[in-house]
N, C-alpha and C. Protein backbone atom coordinates (compact mmCIF):
# COMPACT_ATOMS: atom_id res chain seq x y z
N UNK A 1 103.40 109.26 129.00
CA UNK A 1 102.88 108.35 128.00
C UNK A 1 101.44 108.74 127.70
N UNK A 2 101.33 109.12 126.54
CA UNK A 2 99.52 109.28 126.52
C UNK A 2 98.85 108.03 125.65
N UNK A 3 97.55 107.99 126.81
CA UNK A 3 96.82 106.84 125.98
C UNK A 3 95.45 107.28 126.18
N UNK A 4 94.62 106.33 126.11
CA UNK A 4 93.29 106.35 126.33
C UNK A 4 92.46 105.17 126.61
N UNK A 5 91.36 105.11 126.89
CA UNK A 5 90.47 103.87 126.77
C UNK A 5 90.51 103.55 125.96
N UNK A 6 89.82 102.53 125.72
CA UNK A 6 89.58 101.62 123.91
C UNK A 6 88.14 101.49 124.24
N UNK A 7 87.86 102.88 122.84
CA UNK A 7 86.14 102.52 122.89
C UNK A 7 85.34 101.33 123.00
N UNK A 8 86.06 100.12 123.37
CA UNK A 8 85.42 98.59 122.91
C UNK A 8 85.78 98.44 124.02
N UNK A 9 86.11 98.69 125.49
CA UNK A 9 85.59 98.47 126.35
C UNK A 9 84.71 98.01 127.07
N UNK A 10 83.83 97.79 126.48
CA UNK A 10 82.31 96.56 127.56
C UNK A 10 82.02 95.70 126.66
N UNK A 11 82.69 95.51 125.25
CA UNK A 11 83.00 94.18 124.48
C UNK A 11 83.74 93.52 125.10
N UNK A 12 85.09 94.21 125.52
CA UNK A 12 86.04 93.44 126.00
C UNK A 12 86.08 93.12 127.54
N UNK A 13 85.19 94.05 128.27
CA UNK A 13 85.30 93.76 130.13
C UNK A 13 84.36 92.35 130.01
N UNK A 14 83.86 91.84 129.36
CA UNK A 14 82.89 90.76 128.97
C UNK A 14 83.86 89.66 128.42
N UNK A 15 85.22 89.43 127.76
CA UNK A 15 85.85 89.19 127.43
C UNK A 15 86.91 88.64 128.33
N UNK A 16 87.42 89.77 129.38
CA UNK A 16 88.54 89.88 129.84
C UNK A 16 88.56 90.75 130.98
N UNK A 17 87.39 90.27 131.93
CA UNK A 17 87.22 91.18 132.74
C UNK A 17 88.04 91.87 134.12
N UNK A 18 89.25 91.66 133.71
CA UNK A 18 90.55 92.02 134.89
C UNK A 18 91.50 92.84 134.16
N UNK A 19 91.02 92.97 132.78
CA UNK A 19 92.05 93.76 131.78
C UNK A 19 91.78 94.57 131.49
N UNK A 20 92.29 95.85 131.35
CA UNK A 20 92.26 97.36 131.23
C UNK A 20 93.10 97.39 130.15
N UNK A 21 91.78 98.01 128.52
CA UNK A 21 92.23 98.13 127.36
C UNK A 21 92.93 100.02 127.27
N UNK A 22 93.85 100.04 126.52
CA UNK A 22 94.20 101.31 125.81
C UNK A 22 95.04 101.19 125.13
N UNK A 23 95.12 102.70 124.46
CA UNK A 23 95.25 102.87 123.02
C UNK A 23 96.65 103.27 123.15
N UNK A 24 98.06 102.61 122.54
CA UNK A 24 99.08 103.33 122.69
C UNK A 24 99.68 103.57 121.35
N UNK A 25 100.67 104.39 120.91
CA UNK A 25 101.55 103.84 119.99
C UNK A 25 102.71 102.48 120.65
N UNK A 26 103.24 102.07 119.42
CA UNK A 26 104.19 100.78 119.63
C UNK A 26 105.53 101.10 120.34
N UNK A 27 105.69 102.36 120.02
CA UNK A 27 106.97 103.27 120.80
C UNK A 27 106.75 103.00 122.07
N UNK A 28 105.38 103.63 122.23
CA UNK A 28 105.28 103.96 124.26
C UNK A 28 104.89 102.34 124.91
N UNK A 29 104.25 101.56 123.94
CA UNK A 29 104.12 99.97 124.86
C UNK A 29 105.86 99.33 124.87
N UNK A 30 106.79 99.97 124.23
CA UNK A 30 108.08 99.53 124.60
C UNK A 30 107.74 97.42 124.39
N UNK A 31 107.44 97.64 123.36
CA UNK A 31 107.02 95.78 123.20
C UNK A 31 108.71 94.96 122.98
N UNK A 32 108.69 93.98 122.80
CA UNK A 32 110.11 93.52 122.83
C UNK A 32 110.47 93.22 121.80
N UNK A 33 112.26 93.34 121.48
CA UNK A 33 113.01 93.50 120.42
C UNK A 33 112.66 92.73 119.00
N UNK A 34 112.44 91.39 119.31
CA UNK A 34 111.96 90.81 118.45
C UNK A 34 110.69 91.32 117.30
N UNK A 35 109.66 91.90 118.35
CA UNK A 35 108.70 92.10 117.23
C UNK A 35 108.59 93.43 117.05
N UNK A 36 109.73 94.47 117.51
CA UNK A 36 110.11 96.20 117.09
C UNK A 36 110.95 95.92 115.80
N UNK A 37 111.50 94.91 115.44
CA UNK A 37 112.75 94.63 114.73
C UNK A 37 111.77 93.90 113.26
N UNK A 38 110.66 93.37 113.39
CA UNK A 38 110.00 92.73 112.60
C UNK A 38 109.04 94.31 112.00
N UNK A 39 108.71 94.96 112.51
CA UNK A 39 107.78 96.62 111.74
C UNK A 39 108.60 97.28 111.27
N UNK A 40 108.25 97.17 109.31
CA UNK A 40 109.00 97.38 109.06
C UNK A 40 108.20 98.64 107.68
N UNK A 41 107.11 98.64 108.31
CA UNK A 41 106.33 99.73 106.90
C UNK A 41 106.39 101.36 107.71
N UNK A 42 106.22 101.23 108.68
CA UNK A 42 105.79 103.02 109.37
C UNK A 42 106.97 103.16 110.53
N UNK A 43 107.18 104.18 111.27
CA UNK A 43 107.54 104.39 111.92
C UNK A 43 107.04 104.28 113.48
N UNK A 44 107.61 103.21 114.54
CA UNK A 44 106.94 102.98 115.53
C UNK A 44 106.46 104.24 116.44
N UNK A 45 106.12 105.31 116.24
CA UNK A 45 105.60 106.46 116.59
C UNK A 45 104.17 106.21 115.99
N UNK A 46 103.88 106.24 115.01
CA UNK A 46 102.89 105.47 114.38
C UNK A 46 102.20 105.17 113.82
N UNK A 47 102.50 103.65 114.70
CA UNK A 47 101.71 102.56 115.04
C UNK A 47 101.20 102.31 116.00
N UNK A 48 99.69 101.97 115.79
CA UNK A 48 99.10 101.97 117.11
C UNK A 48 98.85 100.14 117.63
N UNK A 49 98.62 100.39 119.39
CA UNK A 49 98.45 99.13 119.85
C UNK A 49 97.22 99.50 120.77
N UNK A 50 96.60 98.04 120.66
CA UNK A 50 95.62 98.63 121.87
C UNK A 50 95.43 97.45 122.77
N UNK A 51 95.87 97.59 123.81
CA UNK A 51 96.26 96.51 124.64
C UNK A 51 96.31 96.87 126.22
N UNK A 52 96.54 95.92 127.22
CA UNK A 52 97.09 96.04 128.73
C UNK A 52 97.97 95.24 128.25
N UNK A 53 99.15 96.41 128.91
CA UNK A 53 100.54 96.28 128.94
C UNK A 53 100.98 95.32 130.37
N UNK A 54 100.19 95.14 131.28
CA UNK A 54 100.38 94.48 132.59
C UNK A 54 100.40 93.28 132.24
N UNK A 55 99.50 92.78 131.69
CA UNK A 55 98.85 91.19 131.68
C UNK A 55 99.20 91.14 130.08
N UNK A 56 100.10 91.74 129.18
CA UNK A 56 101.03 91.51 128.09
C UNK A 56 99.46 90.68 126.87
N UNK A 57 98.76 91.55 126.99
CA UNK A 57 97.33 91.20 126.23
C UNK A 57 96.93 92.47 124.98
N UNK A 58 96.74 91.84 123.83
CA UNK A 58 96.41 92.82 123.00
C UNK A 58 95.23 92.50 121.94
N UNK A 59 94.25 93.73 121.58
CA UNK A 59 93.35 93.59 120.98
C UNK A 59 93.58 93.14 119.26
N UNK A 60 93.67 92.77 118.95
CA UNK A 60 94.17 92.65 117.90
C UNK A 60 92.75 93.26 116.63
N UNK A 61 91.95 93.78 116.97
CA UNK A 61 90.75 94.62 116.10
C UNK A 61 90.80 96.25 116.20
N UNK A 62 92.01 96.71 116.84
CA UNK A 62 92.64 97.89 116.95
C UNK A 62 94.18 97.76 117.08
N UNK A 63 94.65 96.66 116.33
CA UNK A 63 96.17 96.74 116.50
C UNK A 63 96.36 96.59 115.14
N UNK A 64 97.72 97.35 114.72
CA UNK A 64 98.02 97.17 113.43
C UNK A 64 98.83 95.65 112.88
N UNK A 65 98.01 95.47 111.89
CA UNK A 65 98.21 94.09 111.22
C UNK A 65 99.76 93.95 111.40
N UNK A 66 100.14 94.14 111.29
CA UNK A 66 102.18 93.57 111.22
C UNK A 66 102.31 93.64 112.50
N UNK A 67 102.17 94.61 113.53
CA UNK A 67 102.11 94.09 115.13
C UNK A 67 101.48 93.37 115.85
N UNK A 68 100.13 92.70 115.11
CA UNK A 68 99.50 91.75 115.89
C UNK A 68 100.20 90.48 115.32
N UNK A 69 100.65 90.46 113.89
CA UNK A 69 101.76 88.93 113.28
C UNK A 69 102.89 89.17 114.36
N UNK A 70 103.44 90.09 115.00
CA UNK A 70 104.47 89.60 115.20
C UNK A 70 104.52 89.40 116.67
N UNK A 71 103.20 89.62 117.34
CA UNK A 71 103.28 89.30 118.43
C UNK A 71 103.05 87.82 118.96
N UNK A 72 102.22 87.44 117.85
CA UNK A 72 101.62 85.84 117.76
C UNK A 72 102.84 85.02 118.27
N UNK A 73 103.96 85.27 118.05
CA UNK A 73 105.35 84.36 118.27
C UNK A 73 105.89 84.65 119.69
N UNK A 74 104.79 85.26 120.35
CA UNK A 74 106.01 85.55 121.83
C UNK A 74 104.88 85.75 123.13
N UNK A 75 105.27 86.01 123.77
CA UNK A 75 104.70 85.68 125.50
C UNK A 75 103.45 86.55 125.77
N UNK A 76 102.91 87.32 124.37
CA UNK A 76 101.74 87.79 124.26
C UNK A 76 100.15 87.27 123.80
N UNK A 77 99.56 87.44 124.34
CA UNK A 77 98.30 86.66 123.95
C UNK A 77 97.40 87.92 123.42
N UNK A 78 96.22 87.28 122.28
CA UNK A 78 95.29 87.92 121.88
C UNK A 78 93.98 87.96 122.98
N UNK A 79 93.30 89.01 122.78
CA UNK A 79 92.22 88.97 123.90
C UNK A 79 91.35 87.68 123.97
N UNK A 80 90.90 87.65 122.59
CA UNK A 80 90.00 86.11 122.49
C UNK A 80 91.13 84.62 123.19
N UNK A 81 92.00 84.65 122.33
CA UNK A 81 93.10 83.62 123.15
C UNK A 81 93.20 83.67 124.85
N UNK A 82 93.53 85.07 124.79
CA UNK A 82 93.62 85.24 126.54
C UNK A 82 92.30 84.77 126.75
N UNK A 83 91.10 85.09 126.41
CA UNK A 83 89.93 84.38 127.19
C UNK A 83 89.43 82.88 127.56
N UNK A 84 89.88 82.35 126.13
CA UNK A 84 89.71 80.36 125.79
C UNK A 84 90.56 80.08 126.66
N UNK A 85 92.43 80.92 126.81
CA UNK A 85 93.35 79.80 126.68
C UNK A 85 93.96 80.26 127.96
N UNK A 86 94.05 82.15 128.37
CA UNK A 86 95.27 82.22 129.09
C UNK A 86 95.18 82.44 130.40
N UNK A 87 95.72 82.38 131.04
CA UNK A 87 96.22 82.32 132.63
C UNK A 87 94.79 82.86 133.21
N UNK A 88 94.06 81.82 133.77
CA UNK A 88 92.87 82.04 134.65
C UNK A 88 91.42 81.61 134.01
N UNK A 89 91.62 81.52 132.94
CA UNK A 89 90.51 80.47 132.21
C UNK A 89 90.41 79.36 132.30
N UNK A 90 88.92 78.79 131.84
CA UNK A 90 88.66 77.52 132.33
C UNK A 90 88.33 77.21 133.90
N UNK A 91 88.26 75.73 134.14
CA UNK A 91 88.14 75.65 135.37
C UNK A 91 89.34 75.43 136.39
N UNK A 92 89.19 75.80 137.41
CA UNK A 92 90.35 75.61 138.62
C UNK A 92 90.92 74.68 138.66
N UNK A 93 92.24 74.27 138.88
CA UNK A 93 93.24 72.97 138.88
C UNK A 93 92.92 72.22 140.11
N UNK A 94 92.86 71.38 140.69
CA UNK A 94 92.34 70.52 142.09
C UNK A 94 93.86 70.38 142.80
């Protein structure tokens, strides 16, 4: 699989500091059926994503517009979202 960093790296370790950004096409993040089935202008070779694939988080200021709509509907969060909203933000539960 080849990827790379995402030059926006110390925007985002400030952001999301447990998440490790890179650059993939939509082919190699293997994202799920639903939103492979929704891209419908290029060929998922590509299209690029730039995201951690672990923690199912994506940049959406290096992701292509029709893959960041169609991720909005499923178990993926945007980086800013992941920061306000997702798993480990905020304060601790008692």
């Amino acid at each position: 699989m080849s990827s790379r960093s995402c030059p926006d790296w110390p925007n985002l370790m400030e952001m999301a500091p447990d998440l490790q950004f890179m650059h993939y096409t939509v082919a190699e993040a293997q994202l799920p059926v639903d939103v492979l089935t929704s891209i419908s202008h290029v060929t998922l070779g590509d299209v690029a994503i730039c995201c951690d694939l672990e923690h199912h988080v994506y940049y959406a200021g290096h992701t292509d517009s029709q893959v960041a709509e169609a991720l909005r509907g499923t178990h993926w969060y945007e980086v800013h979202e992941y920061a306000e909203r997702g798993p480990g933000s905020g304060p601790a539960a008692a």
